[in-house]
PDB file of N, CA and C in Angstrom:
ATOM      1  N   UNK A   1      -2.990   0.613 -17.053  1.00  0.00           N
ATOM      2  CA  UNK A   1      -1.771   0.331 -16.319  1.00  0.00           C
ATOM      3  C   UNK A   1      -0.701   1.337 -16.741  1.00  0.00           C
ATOM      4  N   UNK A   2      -0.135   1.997 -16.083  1.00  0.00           N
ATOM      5  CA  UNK A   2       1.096   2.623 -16.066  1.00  0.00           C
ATOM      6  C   UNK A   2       2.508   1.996 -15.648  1.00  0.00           C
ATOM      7  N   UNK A   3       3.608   2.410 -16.349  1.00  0.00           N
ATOM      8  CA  UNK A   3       4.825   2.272 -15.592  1.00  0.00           C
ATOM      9  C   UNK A   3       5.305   3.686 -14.434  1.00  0.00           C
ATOM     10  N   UNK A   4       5.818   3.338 -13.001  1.00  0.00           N
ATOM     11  CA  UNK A   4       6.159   3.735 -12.122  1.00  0.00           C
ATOM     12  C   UNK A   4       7.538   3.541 -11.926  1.00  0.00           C
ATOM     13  N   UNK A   5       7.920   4.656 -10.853  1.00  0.00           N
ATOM     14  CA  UNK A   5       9.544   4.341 -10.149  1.00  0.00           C
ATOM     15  C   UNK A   5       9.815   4.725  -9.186  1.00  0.00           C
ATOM     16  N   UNK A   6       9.477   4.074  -8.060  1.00  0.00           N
ATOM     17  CA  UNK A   6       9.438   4.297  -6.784  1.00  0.00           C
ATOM     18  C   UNK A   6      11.062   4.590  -5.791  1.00  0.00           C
ATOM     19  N   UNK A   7      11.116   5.299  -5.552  1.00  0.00           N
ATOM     20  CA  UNK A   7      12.812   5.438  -4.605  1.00  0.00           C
ATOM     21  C   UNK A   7      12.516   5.402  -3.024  1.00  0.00           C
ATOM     22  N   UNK A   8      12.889   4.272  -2.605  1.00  0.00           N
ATOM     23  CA  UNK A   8      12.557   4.177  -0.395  1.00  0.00           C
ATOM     24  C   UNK A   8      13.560   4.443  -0.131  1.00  0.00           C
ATOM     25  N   UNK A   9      13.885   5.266   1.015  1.00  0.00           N
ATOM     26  CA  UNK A   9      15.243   4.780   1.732  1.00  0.00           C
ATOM     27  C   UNK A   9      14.788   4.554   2.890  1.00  0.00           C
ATOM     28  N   UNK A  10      15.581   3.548   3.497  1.00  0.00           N
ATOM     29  CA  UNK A  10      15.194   2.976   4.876  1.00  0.00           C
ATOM     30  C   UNK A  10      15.904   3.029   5.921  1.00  0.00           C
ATOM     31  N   UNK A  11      15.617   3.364   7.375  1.00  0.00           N
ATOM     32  CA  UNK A  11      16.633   3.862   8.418  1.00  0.00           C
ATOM     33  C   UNK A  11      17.329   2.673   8.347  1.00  0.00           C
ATOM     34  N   UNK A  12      18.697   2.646   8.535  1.00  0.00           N
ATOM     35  CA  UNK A  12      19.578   1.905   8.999  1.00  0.00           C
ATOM     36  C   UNK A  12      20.002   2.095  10.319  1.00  0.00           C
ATOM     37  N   UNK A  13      19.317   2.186  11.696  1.00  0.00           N
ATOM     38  CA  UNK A  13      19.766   2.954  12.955  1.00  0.00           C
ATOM     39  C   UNK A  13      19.957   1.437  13.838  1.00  0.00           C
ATOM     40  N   UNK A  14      18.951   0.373  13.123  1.00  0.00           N
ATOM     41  CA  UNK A  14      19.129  -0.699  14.032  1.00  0.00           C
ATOM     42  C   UNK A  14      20.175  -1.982  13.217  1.00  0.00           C
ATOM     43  N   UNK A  15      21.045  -1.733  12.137  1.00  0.00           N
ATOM     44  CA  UNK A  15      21.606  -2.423  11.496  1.00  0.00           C
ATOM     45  C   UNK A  15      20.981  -2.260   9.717  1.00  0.00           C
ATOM     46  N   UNK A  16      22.004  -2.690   9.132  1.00  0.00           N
ATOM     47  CA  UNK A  16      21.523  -3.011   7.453  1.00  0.00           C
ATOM     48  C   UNK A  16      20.680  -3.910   7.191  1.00  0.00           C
ATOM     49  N   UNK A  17      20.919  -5.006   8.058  1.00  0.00           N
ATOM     50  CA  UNK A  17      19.553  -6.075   8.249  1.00  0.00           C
ATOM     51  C   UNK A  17      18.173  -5.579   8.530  1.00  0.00           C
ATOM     52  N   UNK A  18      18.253  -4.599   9.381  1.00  0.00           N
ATOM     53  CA  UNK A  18      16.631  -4.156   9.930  1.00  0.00           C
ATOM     54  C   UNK A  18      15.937  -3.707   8.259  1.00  0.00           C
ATOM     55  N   UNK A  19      16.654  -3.073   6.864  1.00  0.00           N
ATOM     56  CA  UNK A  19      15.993  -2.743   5.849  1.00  0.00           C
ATOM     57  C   UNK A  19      15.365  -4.162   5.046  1.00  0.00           C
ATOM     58  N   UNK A  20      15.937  -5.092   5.494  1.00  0.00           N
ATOM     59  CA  UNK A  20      15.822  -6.077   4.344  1.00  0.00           C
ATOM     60  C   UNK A  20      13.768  -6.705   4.695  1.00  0.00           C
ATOM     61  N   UNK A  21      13.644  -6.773   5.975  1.00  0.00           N
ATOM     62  CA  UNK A  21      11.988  -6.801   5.805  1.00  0.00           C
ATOM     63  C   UNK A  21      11.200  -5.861   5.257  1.00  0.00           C
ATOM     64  N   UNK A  22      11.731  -4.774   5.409  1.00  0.00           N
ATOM     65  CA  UNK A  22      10.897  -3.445   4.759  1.00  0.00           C
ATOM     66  C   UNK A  22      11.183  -4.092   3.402  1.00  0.00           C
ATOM     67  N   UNK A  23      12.272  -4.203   2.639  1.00  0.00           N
ATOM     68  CA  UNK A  23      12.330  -4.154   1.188  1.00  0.00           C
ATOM     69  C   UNK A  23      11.590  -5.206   0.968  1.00  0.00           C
ATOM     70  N   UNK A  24      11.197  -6.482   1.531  1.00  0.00           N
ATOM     71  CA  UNK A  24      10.499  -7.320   0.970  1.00  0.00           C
ATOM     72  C   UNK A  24       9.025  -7.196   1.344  1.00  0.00           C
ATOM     73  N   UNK A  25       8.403  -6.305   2.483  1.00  0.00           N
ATOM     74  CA  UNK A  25       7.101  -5.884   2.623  1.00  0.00           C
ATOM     75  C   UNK A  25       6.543  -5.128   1.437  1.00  0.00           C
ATOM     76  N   UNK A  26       7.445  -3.898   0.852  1.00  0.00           N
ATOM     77  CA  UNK A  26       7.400  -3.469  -0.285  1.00  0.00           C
ATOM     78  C   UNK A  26       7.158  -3.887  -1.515  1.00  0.00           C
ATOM     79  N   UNK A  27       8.510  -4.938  -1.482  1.00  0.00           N
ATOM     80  CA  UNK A  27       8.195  -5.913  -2.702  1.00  0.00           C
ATOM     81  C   UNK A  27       7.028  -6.858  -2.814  1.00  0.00           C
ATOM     82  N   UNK A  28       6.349  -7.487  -1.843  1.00  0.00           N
ATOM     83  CA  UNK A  28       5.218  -8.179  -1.820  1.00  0.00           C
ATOM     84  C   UNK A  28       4.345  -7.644  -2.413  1.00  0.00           C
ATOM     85  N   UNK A  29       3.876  -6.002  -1.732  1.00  0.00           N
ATOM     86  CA  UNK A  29       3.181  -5.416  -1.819  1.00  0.00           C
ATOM     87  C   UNK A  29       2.649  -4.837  -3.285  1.00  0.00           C
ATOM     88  N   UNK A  30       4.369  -4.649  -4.080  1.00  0.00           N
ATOM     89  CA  UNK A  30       3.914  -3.773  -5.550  1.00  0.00           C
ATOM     90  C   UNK A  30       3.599  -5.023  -6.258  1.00  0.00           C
ATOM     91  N   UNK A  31       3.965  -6.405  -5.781  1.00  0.00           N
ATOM     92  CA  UNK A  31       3.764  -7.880  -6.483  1.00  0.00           C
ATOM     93  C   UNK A  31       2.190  -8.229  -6.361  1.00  0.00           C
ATOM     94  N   UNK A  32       1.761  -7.506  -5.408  1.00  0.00           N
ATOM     95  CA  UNK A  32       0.480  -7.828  -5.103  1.00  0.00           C
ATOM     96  C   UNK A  32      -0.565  -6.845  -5.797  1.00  0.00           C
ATOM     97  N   UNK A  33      -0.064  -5.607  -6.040  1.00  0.00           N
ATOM     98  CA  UNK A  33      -0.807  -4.816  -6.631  1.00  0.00           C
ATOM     99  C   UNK A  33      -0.294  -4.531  -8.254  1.00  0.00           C
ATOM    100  N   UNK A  34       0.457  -5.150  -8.318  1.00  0.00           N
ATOM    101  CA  UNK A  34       0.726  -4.572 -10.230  1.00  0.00           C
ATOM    102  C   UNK A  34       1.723  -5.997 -10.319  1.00  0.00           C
ATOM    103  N   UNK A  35       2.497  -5.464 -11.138  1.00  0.00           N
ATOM    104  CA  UNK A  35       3.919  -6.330 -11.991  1.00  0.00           C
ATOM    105  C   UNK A  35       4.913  -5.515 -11.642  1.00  0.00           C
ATOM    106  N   UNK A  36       6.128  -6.470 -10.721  1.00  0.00           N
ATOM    107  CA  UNK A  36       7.224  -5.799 -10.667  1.00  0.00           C
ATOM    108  C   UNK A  36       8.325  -6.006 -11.741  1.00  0.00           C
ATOM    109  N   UNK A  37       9.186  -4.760 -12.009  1.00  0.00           N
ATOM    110  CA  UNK A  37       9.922  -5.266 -13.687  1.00  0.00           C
ATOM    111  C   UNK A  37      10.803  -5.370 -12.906  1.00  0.00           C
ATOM    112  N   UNK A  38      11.945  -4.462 -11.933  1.00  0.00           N
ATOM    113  CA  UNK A  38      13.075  -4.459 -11.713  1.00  0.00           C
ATOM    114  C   UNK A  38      13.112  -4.416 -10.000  1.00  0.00           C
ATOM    115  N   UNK A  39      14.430  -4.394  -9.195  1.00  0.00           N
ATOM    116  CA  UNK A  39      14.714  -3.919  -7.759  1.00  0.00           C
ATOM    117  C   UNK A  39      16.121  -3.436  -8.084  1.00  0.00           C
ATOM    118  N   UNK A  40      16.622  -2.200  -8.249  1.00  0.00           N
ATOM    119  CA  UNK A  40      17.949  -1.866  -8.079  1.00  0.00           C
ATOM    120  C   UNK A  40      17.830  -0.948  -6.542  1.00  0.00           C
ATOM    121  N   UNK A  41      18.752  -2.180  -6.033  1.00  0.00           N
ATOM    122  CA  UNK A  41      19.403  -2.315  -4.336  1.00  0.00           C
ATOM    123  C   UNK A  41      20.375  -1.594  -4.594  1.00  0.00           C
ATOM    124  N   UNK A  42      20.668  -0.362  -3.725  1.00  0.00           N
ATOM    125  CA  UNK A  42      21.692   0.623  -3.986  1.00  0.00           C
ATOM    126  C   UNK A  42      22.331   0.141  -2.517  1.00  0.00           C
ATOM    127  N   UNK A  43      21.914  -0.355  -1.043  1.00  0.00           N
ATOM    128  CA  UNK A  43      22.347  -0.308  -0.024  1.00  0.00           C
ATOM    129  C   UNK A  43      22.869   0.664   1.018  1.00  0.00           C
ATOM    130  N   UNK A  44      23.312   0.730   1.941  1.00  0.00           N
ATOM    131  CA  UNK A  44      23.665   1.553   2.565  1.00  0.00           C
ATOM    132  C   UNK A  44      24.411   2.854   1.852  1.00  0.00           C
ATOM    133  N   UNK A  45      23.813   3.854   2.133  1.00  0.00           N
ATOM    134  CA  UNK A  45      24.619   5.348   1.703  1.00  0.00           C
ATOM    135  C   UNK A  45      24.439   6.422   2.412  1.00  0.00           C
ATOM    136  N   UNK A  46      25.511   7.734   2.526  1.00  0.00           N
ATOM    137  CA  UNK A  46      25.543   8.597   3.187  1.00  0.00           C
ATOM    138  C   UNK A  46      24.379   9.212   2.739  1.00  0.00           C
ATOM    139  N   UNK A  47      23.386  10.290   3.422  1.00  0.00           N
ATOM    140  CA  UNK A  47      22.658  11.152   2.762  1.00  0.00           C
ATOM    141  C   UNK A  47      22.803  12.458   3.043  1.00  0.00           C
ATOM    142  N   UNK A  48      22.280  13.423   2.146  1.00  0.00           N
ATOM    143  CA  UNK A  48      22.763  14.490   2.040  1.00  0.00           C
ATOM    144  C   UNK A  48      22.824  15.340   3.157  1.00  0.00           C
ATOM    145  N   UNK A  49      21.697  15.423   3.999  1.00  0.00           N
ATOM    146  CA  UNK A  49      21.839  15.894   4.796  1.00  0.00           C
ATOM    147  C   UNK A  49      20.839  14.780   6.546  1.00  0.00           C
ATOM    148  N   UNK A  50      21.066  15.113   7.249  1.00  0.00           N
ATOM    149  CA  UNK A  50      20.710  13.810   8.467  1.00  0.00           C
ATOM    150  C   UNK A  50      19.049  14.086   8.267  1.00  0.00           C
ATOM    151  N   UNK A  51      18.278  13.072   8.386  1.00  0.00           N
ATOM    152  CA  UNK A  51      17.010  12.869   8.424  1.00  0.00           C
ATOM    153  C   UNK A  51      16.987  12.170   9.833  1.00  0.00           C
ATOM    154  N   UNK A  52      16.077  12.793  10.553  1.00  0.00           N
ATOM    155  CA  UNK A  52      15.663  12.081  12.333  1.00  0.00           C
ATOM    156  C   UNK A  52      17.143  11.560  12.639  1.00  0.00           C
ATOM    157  N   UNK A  53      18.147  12.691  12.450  1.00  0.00           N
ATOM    158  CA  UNK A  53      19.261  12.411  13.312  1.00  0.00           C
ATOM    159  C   UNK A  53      20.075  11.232  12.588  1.00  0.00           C
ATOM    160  N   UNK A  54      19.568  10.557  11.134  1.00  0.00           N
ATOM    161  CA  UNK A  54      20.484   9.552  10.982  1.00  0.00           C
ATOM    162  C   UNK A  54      21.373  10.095   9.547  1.00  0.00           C
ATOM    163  N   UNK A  55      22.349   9.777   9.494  1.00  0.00           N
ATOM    164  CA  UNK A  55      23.427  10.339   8.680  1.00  0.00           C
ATOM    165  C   UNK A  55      23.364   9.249   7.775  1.00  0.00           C
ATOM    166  N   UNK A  56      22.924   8.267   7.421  1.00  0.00           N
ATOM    167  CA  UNK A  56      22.853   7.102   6.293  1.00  0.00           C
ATOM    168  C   UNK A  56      21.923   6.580   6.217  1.00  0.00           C
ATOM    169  N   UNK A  57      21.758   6.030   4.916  1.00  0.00           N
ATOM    170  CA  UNK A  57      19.567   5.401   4.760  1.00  0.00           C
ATOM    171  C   UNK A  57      19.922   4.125   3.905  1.00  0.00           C
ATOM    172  N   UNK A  58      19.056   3.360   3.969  1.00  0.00           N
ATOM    173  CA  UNK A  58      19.271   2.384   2.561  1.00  0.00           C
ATOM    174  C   UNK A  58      18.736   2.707   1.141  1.00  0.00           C
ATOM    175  N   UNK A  59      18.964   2.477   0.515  1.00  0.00           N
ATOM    176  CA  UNK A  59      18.297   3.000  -0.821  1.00  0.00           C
ATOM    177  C   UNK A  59      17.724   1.623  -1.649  1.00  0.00           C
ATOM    178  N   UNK A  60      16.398   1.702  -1.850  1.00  0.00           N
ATOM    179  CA  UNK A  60      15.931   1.046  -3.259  1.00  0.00           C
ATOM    180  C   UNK A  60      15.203   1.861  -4.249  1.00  0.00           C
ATOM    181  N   UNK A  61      15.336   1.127  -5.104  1.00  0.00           N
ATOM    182  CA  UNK A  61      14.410   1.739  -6.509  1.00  0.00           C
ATOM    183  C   UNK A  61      13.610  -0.085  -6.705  1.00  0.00           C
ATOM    184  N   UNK A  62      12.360   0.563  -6.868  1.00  0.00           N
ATOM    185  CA  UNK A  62      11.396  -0.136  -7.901  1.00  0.00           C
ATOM    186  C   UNK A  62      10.664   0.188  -8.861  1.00  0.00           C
ATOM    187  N   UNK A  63      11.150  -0.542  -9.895  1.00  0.00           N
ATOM    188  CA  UNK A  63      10.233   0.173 -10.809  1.00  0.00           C
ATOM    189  C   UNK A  63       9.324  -1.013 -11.279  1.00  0.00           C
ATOM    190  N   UNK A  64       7.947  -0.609 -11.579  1.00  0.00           N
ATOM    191  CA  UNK A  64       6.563  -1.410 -11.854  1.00  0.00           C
ATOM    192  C   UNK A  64       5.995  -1.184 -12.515  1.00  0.00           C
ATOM    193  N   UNK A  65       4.631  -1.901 -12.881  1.00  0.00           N
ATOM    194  CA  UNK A  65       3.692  -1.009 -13.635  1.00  0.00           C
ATOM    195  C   UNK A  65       2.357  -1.502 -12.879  1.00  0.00           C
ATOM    196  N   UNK A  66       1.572  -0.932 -12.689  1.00  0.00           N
ATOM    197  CA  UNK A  66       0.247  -0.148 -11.921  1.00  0.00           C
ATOM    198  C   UNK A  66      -0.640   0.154 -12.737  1.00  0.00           C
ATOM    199  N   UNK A  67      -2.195   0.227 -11.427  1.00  0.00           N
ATOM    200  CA  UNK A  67      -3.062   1.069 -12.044  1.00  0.00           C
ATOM    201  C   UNK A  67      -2.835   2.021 -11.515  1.00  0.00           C
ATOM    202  N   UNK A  68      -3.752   2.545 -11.815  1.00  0.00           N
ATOM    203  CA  UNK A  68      -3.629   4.676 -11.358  1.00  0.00           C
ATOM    204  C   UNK A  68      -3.791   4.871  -9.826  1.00  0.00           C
ATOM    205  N   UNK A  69      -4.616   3.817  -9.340  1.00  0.00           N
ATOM    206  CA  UNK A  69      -5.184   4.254  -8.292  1.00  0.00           C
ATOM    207  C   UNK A  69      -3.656   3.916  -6.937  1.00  0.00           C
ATOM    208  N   UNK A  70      -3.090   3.079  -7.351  1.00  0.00           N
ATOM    209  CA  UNK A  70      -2.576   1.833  -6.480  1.00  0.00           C
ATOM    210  C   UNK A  70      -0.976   3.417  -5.906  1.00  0.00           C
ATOM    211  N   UNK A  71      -0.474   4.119  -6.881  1.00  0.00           N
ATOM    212  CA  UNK A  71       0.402   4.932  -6.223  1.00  0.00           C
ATOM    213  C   UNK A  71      -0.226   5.961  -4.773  1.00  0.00           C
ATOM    214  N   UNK A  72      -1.192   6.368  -4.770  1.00  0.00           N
ATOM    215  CA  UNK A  72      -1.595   6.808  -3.444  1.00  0.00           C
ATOM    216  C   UNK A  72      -1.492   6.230  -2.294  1.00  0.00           C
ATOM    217  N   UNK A  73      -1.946   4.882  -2.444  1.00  0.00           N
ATOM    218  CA  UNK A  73      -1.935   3.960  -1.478  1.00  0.00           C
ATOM    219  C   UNK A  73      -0.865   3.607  -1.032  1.00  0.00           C
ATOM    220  N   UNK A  74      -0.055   3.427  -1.778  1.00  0.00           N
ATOM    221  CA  UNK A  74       1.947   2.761  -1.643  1.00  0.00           C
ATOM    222  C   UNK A  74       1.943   4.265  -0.700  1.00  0.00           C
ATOM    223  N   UNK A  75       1.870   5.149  -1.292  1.00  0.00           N
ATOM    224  CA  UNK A  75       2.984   6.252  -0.292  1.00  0.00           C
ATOM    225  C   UNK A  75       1.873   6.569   0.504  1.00  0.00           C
ATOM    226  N   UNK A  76       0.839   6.102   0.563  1.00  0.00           N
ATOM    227  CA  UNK A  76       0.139   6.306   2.217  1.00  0.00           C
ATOM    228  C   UNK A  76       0.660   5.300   3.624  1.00  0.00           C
ATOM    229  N   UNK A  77       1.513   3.914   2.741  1.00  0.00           N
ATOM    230  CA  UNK A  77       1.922   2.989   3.473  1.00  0.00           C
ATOM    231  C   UNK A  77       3.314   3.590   3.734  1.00  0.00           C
ATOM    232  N   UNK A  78       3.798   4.000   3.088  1.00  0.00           N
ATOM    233  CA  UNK A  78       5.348   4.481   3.220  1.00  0.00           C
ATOM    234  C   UNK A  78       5.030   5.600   4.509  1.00  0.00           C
ATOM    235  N   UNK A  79       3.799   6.153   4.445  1.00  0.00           N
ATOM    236  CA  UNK A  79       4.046   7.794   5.219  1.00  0.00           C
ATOM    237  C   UNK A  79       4.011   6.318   6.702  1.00  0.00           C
ATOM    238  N   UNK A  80       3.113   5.510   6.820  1.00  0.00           N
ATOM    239  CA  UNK A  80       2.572   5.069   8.365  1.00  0.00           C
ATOM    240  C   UNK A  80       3.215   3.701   8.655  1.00  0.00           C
ATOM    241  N   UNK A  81       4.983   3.265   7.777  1.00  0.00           N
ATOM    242  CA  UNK A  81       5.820   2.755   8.357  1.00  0.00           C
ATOM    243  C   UNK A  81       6.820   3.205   8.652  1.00  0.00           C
ATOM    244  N   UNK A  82       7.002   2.669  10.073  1.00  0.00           N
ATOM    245  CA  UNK A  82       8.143   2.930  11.082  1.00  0.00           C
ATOM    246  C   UNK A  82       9.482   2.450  10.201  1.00  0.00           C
ATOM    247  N   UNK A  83      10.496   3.309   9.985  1.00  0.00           N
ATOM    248  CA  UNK A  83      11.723   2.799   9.317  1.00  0.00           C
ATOM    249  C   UNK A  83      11.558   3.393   7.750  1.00  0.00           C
ATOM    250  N   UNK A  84      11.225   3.985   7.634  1.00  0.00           N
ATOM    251  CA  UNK A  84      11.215   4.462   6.434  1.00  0.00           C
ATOM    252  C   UNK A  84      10.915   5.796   6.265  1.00  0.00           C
ATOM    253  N   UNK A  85      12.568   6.472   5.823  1.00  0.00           N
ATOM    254  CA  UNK A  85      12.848   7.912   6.163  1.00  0.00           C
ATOM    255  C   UNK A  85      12.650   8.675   4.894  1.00  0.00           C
ATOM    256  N   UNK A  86      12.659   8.247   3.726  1.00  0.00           N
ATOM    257  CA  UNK A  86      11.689   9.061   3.285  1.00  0.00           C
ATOM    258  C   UNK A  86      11.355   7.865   1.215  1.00  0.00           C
ATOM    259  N   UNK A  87      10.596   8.807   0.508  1.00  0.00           N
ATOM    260  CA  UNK A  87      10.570   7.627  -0.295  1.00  0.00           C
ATOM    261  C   UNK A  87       9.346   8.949  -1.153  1.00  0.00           C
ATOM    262  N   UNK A  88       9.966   8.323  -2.699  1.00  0.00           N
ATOM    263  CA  UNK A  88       9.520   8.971  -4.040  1.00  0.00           C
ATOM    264  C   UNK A  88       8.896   8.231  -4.907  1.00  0.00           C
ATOM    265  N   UNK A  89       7.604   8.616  -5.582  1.00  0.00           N
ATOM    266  CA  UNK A  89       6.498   7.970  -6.358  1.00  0.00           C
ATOM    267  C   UNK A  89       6.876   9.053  -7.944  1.00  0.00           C
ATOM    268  N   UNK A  90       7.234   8.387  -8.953  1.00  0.00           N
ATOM    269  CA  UNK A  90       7.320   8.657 -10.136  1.00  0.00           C
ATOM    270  C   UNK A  90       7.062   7.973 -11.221  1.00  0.00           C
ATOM    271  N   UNK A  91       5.761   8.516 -11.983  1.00  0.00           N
ATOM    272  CA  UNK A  91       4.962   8.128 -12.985  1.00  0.00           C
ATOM    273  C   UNK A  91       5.771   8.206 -14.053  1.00  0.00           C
ATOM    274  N   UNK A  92       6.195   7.086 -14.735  1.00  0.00           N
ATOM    275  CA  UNK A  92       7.496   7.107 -16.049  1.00  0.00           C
ATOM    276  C   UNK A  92       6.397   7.809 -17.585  1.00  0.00           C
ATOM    277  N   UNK A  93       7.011   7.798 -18.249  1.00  0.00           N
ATOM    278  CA  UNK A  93       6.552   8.356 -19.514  1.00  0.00           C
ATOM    279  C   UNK A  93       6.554   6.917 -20.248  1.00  0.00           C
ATOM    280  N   UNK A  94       5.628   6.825 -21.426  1.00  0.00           N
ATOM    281  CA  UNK A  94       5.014   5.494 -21.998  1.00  0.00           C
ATOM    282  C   UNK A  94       5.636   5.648 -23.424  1.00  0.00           C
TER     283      UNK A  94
END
Protein backbone atom coordinates (compact mmCIF):
# COMPACT_ATOMS: atom_id res chain seq x y z
CA UNK A 1 0.00 0.00 0.00
CA UNK A 2 1.16 3.41 -0.76
CA UNK A 3 0.14 6.91 0.21
CA UNK A 4 -1.28 9.08 -2.82
CA UNK A 5 -2.56 12.74 -3.64
CA UNK A 6 -4.84 13.11 -6.09
CA UNK A 7 -5.87 16.94 -7.39
CA UNK A 8 -9.59 16.93 -9.75
CA UNK A 9 -10.90 19.95 -10.88
CA UNK A 10 -14.32 19.83 -12.07
CA UNK A 11 -16.22 21.95 -14.77
CA UNK A 12 -18.40 24.27 -13.11
CA UNK A 13 -20.31 25.30 -16.59
CA UNK A 14 -23.63 23.81 -15.30
CA UNK A 15 -23.48 25.31 -11.66
CA UNK A 16 -21.19 24.49 -8.37
CA UNK A 17 -23.73 21.86 -7.64
CA UNK A 18 -23.10 19.87 -10.91
CA UNK A 19 -19.26 19.10 -9.00
CA UNK A 20 -20.67 17.77 -5.89
CA UNK A 21 -21.71 14.13 -7.64
CA UNK A 22 -18.43 13.91 -9.28
CA UNK A 23 -16.72 14.56 -5.81
CA UNK A 24 -18.67 11.89 -4.24
CA UNK A 25 -18.32 9.31 -7.33
CA UNK A 26 -14.64 9.88 -6.62
CA UNK A 27 -14.90 9.59 -3.11
CA UNK A 28 -16.79 6.25 -3.23
CA UNK A 29 -14.53 5.10 -5.54
CA UNK A 30 -10.91 5.74 -3.63
CA UNK A 31 -13.27 4.29 -0.45
CA UNK A 32 -13.76 1.39 -2.45
CA UNK A 33 -10.38 0.82 -3.58
CA UNK A 34 -7.97 1.83 -0.66
CA UNK A 35 -8.46 4.10 2.65
CA UNK A 36 -9.36 7.58 2.33
CA UNK A 37 -7.27 9.86 4.99
CA UNK A 38 -8.38 13.36 3.99
CA UNK A 39 -10.83 15.62 1.26
CA UNK A 40 -9.51 19.23 1.17
CA UNK A 41 -12.52 21.01 -0.84
CA UNK A 42 -10.88 24.07 -2.24
CA UNK A 43 -14.30 24.98 -4.36
CA UNK A 44 -14.83 27.13 -7.01
CA UNK A 45 -11.59 29.00 -8.45
CA UNK A 46 -10.32 31.01 -11.26
CA UNK A 47 -7.82 28.94 -13.39
CA UNK A 48 -4.90 29.89 -14.90
CA UNK A 49 -5.61 29.81 -18.04
CA UNK A 50 -9.46 28.66 -19.76
CA UNK A 51 -9.68 24.88 -20.24
CA UNK A 52 -12.72 23.93 -22.99
CA UNK A 53 -13.56 27.57 -22.85
CA UNK A 54 -14.24 27.59 -19.02
CA UNK A 55 -12.47 30.28 -16.97
CA UNK A 56 -13.17 28.47 -13.39
CA UNK A 57 -12.99 24.65 -12.19
CA UNK A 58 -13.69 23.20 -8.81
CA UNK A 59 -10.86 21.98 -7.02
CA UNK A 60 -10.37 18.83 -4.73
CA UNK A 61 -7.50 17.13 -3.24
CA UNK A 62 -7.57 13.54 -1.96
CA UNK A 63 -5.26 12.11 -0.37
CA UNK A 64 -5.27 8.03 0.28
CA UNK A 65 -3.44 5.18 0.49
CA UNK A 66 -3.54 2.40 -2.31
CA UNK A 67 -2.17 -0.41 -3.95
CA UNK A 68 0.08 0.18 -6.85
CA UNK A 69 -2.10 -0.98 -9.28
CA UNK A 70 -5.40 1.06 -8.33
CA UNK A 71 -3.67 4.80 -9.56
CA UNK A 72 -3.92 3.84 -13.33
CA UNK A 73 -7.28 2.98 -13.10
CA UNK A 74 -8.51 6.29 -11.09
CA UNK A 75 -6.99 8.46 -13.93
CA UNK A 76 -8.29 6.14 -16.63
CA UNK A 77 -11.77 7.06 -14.97
CA UNK A 78 -10.92 10.69 -14.70
CA UNK A 79 -9.68 10.69 -18.59
CA UNK A 80 -13.61 8.96 -19.62
CA UNK A 81 -15.69 11.38 -17.23
CA UNK A 82 -17.67 14.01 -18.64
CA UNK A 83 -17.01 17.12 -16.21
CA UNK A 84 -13.80 16.71 -15.29
CA UNK A 85 -11.29 19.20 -16.75
CA UNK A 86 -8.38 18.02 -15.71
CA UNK A 87 -6.89 16.05 -12.54
CA UNK A 88 -3.27 14.90 -10.96
CA UNK A 89 -2.09 11.43 -9.54
CA UNK A 90 0.85 11.87 -6.97
CA UNK A 91 2.66 9.08 -5.27
CA UNK A 92 3.66 10.76 -1.66
CA UNK A 93 7.02 9.73 -0.19
CA UNK A 94 6.77 7.10 2.94
Amino acid sequence: MYKYETMAVFSVANGDEAAQPLLEKFKALIEANGTLESIDDWGKRKLAYPINDEPEGYYVIFNYEASGEFPAELDRIFKITDGVLRSLIIRKED
